[in-house]
PDB file of N, CA and C in Angstrom:
ATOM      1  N   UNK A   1     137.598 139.244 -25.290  1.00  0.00           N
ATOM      2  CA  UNK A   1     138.539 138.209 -25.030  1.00  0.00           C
ATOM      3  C   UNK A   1     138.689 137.407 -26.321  1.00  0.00           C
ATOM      4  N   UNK A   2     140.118 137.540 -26.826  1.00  0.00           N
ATOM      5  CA  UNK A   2     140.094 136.448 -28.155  1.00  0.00           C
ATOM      6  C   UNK A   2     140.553 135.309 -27.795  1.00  0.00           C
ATOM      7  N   UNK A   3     140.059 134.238 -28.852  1.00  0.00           N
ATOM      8  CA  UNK A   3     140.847 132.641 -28.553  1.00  0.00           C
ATOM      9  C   UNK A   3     141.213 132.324 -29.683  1.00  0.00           C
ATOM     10  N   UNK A   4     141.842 131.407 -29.754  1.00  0.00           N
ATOM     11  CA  UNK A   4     141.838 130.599 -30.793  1.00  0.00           C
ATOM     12  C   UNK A   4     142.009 128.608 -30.413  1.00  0.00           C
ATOM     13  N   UNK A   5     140.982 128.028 -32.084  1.00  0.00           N
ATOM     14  CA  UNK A   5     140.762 126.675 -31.861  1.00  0.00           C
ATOM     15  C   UNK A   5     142.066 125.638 -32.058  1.00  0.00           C
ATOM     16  N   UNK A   6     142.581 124.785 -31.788  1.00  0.00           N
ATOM     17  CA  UNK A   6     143.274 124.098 -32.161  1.00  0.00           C
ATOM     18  C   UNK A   6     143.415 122.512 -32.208  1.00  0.00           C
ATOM     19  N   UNK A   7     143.459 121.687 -33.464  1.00  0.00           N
ATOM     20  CA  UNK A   7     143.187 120.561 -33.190  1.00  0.00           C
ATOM     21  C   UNK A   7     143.816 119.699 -32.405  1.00  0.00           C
ATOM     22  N   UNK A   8     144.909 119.765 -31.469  1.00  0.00           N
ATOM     23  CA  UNK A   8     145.328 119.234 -30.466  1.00  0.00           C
ATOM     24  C   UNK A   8     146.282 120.426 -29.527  1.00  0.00           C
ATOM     25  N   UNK A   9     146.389 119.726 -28.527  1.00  0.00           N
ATOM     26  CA  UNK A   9     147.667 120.584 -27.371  1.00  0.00           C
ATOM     27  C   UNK A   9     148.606 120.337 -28.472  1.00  0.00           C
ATOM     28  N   UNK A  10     149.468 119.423 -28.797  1.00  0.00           N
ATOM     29  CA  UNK A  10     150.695 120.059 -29.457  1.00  0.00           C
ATOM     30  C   UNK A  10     150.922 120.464 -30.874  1.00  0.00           C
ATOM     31  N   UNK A  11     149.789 120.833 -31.494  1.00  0.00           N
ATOM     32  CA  UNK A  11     149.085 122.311 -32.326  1.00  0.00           C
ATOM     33  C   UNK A  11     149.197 123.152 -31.789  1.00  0.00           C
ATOM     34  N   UNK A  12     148.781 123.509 -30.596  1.00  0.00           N
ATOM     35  CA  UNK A  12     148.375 124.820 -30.132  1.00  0.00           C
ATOM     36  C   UNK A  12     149.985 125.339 -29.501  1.00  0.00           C
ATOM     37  N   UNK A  13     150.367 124.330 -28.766  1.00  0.00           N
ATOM     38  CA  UNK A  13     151.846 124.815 -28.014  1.00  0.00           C
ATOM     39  C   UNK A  13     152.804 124.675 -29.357  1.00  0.00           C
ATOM     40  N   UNK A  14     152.835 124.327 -30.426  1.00  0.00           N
ATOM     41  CA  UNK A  14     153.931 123.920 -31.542  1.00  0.00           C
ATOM     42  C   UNK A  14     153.781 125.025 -32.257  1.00  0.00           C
ATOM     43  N   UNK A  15     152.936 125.935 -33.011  1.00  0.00           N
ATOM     44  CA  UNK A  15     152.992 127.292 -33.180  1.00  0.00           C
ATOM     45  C   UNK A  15     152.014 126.805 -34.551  1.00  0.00           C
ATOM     46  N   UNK A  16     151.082 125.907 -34.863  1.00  0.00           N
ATOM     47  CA  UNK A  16     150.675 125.211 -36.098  1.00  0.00           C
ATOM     48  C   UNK A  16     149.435 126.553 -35.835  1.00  0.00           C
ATOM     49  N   UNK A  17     148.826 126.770 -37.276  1.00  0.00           N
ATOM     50  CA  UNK A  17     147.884 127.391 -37.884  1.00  0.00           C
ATOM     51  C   UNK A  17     146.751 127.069 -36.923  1.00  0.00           C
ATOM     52  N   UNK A  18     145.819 127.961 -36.265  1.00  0.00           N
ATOM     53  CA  UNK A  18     144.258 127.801 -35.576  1.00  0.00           C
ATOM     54  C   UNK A  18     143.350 127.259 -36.546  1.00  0.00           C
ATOM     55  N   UNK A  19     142.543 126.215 -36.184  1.00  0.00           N
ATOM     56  CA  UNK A  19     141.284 125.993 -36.887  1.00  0.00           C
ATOM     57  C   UNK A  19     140.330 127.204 -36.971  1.00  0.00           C
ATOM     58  N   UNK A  20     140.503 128.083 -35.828  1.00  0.00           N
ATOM     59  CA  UNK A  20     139.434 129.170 -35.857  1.00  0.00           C
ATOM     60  C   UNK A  20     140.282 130.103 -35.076  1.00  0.00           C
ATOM     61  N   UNK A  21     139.803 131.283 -35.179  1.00  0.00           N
ATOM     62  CA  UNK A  21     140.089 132.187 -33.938  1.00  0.00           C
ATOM     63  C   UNK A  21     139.026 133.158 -34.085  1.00  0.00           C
ATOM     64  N   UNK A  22     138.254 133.434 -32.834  1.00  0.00           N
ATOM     65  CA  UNK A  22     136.773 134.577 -32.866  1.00  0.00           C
ATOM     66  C   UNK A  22     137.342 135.067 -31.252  1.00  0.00           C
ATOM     67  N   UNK A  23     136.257 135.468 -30.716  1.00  0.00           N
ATOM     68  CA  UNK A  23     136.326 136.785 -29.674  1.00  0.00           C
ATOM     69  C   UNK A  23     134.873 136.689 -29.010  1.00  0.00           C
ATOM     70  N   UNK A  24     135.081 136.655 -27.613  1.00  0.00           N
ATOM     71  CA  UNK A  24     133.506 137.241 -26.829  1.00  0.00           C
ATOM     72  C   UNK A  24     133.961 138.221 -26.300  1.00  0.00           C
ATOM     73  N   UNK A  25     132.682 138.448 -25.627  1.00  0.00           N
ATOM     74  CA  UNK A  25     132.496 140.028 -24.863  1.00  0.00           C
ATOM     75  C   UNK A  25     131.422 139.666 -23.687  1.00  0.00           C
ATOM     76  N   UNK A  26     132.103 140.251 -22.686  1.00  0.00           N
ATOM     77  CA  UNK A  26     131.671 139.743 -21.129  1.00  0.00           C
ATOM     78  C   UNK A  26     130.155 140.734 -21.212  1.00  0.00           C
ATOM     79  N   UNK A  27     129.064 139.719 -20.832  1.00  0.00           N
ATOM     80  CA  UNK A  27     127.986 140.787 -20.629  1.00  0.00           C
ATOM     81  C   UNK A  27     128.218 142.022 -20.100  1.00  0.00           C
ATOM     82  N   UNK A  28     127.479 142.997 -20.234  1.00  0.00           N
ATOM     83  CA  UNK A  28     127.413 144.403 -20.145  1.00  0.00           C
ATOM     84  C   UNK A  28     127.331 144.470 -18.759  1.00  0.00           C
ATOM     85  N   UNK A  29     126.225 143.431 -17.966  1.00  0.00           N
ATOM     86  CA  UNK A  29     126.023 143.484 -16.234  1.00  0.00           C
ATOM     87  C   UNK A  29     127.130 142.905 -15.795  1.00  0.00           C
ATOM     88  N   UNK A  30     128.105 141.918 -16.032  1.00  0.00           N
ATOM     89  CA  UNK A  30     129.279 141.744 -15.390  1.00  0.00           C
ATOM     90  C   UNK A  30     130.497 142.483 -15.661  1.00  0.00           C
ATOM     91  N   UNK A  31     130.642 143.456 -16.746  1.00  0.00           N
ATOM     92  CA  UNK A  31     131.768 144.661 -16.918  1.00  0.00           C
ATOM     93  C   UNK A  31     131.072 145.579 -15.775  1.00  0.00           C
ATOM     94  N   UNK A  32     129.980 145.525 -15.773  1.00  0.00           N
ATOM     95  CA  UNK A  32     129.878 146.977 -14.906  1.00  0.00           C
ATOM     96  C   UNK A  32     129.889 146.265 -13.677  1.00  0.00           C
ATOM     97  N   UNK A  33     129.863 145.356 -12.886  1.00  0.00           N
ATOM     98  CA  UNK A  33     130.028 145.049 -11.371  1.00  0.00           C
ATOM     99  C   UNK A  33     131.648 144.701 -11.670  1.00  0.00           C
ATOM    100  N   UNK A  34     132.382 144.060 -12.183  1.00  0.00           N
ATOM    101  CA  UNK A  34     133.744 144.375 -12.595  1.00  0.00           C
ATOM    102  C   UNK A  34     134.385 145.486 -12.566  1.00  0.00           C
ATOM    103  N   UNK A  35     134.160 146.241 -13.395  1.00  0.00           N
ATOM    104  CA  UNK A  35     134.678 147.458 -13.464  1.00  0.00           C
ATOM    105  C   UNK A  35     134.089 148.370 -12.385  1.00  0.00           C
ATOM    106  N   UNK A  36     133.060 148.067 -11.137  1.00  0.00           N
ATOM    107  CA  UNK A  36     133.037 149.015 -10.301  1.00  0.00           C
ATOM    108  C   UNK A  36     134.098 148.895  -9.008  1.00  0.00           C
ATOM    109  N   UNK A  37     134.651 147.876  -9.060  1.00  0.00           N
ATOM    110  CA  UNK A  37     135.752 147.301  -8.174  1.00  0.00           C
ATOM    111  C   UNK A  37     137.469 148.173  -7.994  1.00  0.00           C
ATOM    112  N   UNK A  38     137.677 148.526  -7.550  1.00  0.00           N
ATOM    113  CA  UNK A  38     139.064 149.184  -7.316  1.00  0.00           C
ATOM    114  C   UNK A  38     140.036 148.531  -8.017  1.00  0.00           C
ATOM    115  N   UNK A  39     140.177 149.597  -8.724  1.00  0.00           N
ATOM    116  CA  UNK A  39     141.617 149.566  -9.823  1.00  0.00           C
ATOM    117  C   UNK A  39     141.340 149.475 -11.446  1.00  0.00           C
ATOM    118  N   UNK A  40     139.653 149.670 -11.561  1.00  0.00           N
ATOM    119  CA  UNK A  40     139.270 150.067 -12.760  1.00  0.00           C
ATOM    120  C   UNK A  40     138.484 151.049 -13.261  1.00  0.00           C
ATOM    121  N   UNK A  41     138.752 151.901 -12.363  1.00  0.00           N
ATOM    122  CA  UNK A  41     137.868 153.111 -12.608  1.00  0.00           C
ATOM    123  C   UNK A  41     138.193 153.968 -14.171  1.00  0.00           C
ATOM    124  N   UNK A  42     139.358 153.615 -14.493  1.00  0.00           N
ATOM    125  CA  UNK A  42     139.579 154.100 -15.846  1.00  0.00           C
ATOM    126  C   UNK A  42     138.393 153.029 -16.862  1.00  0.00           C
ATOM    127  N   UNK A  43     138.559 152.297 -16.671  1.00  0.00           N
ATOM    128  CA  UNK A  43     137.162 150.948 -17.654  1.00  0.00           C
ATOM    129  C   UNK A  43     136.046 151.509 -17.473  1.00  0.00           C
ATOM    130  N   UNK A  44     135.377 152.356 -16.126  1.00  0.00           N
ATOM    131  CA  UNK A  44     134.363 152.301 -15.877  1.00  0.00           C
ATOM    132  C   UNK A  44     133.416 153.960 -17.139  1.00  0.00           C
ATOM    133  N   UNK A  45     134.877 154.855 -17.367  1.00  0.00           N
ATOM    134  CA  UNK A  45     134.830 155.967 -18.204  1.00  0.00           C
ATOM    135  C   UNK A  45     134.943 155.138 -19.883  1.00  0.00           C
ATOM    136  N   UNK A  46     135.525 153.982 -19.832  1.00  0.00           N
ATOM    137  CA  UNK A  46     135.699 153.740 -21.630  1.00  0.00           C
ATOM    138  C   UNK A  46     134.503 152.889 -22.060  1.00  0.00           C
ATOM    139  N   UNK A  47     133.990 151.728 -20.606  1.00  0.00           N
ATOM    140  CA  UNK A  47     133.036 151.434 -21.508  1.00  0.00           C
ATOM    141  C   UNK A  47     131.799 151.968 -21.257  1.00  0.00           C
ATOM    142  N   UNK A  48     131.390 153.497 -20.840  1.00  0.00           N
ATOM    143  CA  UNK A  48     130.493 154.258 -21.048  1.00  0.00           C
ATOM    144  C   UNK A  48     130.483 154.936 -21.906  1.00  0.00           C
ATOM    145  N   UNK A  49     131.558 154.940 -23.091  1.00  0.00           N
ATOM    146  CA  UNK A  49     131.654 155.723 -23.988  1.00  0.00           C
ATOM    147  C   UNK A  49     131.468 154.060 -24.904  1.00  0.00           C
ATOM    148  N   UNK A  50     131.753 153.364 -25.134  1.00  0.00           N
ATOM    149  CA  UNK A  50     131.780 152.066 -26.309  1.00  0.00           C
ATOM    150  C   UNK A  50     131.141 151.023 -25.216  1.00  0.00           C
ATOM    151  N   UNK A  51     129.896 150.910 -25.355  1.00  0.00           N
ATOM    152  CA  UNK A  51     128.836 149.487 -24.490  1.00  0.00           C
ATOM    153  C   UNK A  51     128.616 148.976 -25.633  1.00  0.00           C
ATOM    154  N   UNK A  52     128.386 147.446 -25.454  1.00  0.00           N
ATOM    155  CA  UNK A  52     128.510 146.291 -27.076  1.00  0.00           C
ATOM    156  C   UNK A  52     127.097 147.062 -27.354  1.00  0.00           C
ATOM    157  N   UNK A  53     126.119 147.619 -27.217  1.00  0.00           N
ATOM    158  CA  UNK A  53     125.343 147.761 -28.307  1.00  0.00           C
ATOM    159  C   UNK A  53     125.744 148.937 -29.069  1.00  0.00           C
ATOM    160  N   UNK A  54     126.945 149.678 -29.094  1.00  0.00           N
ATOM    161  CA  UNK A  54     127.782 150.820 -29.789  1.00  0.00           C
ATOM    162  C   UNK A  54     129.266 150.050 -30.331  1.00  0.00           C
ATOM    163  N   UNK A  55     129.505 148.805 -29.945  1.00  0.00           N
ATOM    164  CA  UNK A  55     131.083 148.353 -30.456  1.00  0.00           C
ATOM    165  C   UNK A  55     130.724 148.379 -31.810  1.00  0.00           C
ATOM    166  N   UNK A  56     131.941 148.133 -32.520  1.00  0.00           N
ATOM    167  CA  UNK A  56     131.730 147.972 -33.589  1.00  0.00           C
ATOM    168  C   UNK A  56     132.386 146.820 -34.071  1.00  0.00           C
ATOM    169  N   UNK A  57     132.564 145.759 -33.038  1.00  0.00           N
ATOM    170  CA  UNK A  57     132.535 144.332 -33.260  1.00  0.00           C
ATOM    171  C   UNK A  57     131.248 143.391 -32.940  1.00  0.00           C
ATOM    172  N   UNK A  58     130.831 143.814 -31.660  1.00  0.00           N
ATOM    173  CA  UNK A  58     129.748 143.436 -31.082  1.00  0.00           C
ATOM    174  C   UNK A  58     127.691 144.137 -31.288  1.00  0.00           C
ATOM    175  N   UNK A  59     127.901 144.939 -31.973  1.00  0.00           N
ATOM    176  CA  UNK A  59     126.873 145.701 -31.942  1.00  0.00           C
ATOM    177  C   UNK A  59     126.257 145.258 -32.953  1.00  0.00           C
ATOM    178  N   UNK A  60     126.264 143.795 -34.075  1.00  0.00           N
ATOM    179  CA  UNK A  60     125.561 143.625 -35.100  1.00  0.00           C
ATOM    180  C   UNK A  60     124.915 141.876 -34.817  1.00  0.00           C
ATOM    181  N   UNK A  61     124.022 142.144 -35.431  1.00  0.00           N
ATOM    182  CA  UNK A  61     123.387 140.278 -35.055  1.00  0.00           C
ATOM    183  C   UNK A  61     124.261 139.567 -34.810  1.00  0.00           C
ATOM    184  N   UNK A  62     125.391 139.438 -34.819  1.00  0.00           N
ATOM    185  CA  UNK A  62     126.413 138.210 -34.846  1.00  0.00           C
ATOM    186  C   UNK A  62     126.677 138.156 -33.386  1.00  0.00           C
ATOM    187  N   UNK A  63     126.463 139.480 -32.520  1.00  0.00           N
ATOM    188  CA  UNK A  63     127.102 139.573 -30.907  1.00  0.00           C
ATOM    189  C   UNK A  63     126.003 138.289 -29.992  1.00  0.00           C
ATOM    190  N   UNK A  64     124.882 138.324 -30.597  1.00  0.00           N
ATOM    191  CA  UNK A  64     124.708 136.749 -29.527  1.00  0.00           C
ATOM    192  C   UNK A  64     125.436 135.638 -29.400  1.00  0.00           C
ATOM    193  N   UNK A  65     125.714 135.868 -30.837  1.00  0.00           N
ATOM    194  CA  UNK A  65     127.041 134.482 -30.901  1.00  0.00           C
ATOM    195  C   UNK A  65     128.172 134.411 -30.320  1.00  0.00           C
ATOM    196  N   UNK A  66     127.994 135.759 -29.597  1.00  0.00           N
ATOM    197  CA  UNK A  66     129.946 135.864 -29.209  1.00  0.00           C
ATOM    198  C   UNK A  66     129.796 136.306 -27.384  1.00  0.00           C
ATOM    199  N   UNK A  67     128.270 136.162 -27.130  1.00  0.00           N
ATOM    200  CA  UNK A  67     128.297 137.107 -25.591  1.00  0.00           C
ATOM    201  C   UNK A  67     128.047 135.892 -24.966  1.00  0.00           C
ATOM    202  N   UNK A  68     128.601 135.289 -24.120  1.00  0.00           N
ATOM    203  CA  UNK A  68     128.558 133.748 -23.056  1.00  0.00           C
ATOM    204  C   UNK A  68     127.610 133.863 -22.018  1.00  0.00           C
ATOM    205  N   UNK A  69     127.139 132.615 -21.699  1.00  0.00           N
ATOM    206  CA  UNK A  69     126.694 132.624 -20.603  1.00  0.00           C
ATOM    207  C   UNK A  69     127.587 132.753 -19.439  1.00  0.00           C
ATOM    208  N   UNK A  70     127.370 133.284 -18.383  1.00  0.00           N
ATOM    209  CA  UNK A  70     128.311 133.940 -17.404  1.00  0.00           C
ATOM    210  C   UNK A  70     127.925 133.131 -15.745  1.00  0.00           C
ATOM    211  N   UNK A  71     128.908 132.614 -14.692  1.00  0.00           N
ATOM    212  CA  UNK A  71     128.428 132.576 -13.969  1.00  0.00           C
ATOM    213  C   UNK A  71     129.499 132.987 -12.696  1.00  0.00           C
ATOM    214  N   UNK A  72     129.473 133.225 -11.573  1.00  0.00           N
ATOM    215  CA  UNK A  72     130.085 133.179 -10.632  1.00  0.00           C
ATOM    216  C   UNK A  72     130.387 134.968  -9.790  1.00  0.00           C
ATOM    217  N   UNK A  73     131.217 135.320  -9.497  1.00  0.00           N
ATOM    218  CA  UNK A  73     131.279 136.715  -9.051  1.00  0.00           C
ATOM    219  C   UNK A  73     132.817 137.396  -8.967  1.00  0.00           C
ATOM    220  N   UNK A  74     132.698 138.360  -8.650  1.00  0.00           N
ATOM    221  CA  UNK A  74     134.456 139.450  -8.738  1.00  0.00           C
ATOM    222  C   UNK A  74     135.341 138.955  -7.526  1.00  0.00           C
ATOM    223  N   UNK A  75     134.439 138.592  -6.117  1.00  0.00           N
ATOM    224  CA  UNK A  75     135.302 137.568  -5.261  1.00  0.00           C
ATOM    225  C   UNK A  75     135.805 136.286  -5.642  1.00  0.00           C
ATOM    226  N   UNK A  76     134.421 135.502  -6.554  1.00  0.00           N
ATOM    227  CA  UNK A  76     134.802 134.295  -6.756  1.00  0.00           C
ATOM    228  C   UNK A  76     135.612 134.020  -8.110  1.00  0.00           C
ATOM    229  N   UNK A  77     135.152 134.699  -8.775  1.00  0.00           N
ATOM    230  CA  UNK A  77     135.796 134.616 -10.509  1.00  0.00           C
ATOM    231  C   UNK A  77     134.412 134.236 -10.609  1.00  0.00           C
ATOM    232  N   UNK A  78     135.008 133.836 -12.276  1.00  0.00           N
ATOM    233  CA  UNK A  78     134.047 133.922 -12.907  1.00  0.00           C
ATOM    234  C   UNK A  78     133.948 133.186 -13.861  1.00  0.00           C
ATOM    235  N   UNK A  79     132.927 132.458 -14.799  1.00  0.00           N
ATOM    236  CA  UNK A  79     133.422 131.018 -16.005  1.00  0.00           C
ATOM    237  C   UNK A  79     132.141 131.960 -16.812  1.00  0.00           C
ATOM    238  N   UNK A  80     132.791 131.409 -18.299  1.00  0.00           N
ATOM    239  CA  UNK A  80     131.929 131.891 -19.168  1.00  0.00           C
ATOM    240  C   UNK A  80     131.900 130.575 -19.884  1.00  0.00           C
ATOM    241  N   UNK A  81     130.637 130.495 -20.635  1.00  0.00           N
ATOM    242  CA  UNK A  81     130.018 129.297 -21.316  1.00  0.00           C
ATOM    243  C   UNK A  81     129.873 129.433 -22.750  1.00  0.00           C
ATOM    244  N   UNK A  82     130.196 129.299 -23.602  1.00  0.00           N
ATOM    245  CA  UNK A  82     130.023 129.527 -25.354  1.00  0.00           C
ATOM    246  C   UNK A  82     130.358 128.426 -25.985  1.00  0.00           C
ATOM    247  N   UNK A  83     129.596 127.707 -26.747  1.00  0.00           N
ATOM    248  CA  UNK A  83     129.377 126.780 -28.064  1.00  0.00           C
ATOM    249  C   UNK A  83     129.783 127.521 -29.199  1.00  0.00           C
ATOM    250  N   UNK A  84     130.880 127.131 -30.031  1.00  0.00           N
ATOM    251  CA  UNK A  84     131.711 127.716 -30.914  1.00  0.00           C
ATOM    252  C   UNK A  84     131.588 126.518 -31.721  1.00  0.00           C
ATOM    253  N   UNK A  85     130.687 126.799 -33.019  1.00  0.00           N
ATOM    254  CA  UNK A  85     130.952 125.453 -34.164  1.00  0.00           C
ATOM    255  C   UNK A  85     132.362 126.036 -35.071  1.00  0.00           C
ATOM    256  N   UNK A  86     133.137 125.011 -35.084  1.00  0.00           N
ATOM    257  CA  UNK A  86     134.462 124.886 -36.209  1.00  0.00           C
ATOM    258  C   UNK A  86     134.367 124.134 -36.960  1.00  0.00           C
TER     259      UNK A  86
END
């Protein structure tokens, strides 16, 4: 999932330059109860072939920095938690 930072709402909606832009990656245990759910069975073949300890974004010391704390479920949704210094 990419984002990007912006120093106000009308920065971000006005089309002005990001302070930052980085990327997480949903733990490995919530893609796979995700992806065992109907209508992703194609996800469930790609990320058995590329799991973040094989990405080649995520697979180097830097992926703690980018993998969130996770809470909630596939009925309920779901919130992810990450501290991003800019």
């Amino acid at each position: 999932m990419h984002f990007e930072v912006y120093a106000s709402l009308a920065d971000a909606t006005g089309g002005a330059n990001p302070l930052a832009t980085s990327q997480l990656a949903m733990p490995d245990d919530v893609c796979n109860v995700v992806f065992a759910t109907a209508g992703y069975e194609q996800s469930v073949q790609t990320f058995a072939q590329t799991p973040l300890t094989r990405h080649m974004v995520f697979s180097d010391d830097g992926a703690a920095h980018q993998i969130p704390t996770t809470a909630g479920s596939v009925a309920d949704g779901y919130t992810f938690d990450l501290e991003v210094p800019v």
